[in-house]
Protein backbone atom coordinates (compact mmCIF):
# COMPACT_ATOMS: atom_id res chain seq x y z
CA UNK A 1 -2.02 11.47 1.64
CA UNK A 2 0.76 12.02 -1.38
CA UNK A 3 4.29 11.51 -0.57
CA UNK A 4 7.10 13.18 -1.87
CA UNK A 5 8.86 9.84 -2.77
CA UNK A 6 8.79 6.31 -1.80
CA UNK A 7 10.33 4.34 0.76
CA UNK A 8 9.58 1.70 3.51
CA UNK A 9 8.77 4.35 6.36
CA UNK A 10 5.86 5.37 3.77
CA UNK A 11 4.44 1.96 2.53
CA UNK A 12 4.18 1.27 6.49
CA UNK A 13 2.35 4.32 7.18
CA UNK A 14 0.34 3.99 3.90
CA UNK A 15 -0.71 0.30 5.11
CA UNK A 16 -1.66 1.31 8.55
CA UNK A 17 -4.21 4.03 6.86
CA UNK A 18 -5.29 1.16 4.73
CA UNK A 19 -6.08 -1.24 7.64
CA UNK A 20 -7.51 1.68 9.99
CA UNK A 21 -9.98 2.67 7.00
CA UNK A 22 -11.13 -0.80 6.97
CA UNK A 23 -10.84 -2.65 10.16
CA UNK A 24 -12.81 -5.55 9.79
CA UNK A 25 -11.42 -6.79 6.03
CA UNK A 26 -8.88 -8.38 4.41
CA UNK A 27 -6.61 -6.70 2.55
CA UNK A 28 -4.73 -7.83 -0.40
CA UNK A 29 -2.50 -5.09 -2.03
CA UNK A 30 -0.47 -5.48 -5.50
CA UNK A 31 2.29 -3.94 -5.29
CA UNK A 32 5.08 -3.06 -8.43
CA UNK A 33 8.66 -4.13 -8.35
CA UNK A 34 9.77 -1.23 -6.40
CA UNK A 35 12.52 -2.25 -3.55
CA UNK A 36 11.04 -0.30 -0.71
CA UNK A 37 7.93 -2.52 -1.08
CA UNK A 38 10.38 -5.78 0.07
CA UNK A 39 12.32 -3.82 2.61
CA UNK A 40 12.97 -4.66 5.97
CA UNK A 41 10.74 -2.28 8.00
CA UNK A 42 8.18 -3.41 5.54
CA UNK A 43 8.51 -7.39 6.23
CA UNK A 44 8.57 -6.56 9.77
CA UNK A 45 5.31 -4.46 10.04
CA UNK A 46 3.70 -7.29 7.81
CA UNK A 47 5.13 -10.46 10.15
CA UNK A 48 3.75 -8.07 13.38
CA UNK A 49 0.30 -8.11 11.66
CA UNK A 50 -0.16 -11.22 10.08
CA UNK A 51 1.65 -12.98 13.48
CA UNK A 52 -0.71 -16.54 14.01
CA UNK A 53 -2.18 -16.00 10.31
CA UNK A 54 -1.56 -18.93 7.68
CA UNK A 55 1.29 -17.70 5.12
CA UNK A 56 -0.20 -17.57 1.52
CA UNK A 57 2.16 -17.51 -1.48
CA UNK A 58 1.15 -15.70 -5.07
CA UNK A 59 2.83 -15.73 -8.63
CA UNK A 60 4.35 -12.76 -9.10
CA UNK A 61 3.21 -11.35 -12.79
CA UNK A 62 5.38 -8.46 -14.23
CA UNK A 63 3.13 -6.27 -16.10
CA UNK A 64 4.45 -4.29 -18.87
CA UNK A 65 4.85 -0.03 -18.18
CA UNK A 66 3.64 2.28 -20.30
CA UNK A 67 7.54 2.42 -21.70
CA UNK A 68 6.76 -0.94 -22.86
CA UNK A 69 3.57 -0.77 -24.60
């Protein structure tokens, strides 16, 4: 399933693999700082699926790349 690059259309096909691979779980995905991960078609797939579900919020931890180590 490699893409050529990243970008919202992928991250929502990439999650729908995700939850059709495992049905019956919860998912939780980390995600790096990469915009097309916050984009709109992204938020919008995300409020379809998680519409009646309670909203849970994370800290957000930057981890260092391997630039930085």
């Amino acid at each position: 399933m490699p893409r050529e690059s990243g970008d919202g259309e992928n991250t929502v096909s990439f999650m729908k693999r995700l939850r059709k691979l495992n049905p019956e779980k919860k998912l939780m995905i980390i995600w790096d700082g990469a915009r097309y991960h916050d984009c709109g078609e992204v938020r919008a797939y995300l409020d379809e699926v998680n519409r009646g579900l309670e909203a849970v919020s994370y800290t957000h931890l930057t981890l260092p790349t391997n630039r930085e180590v």
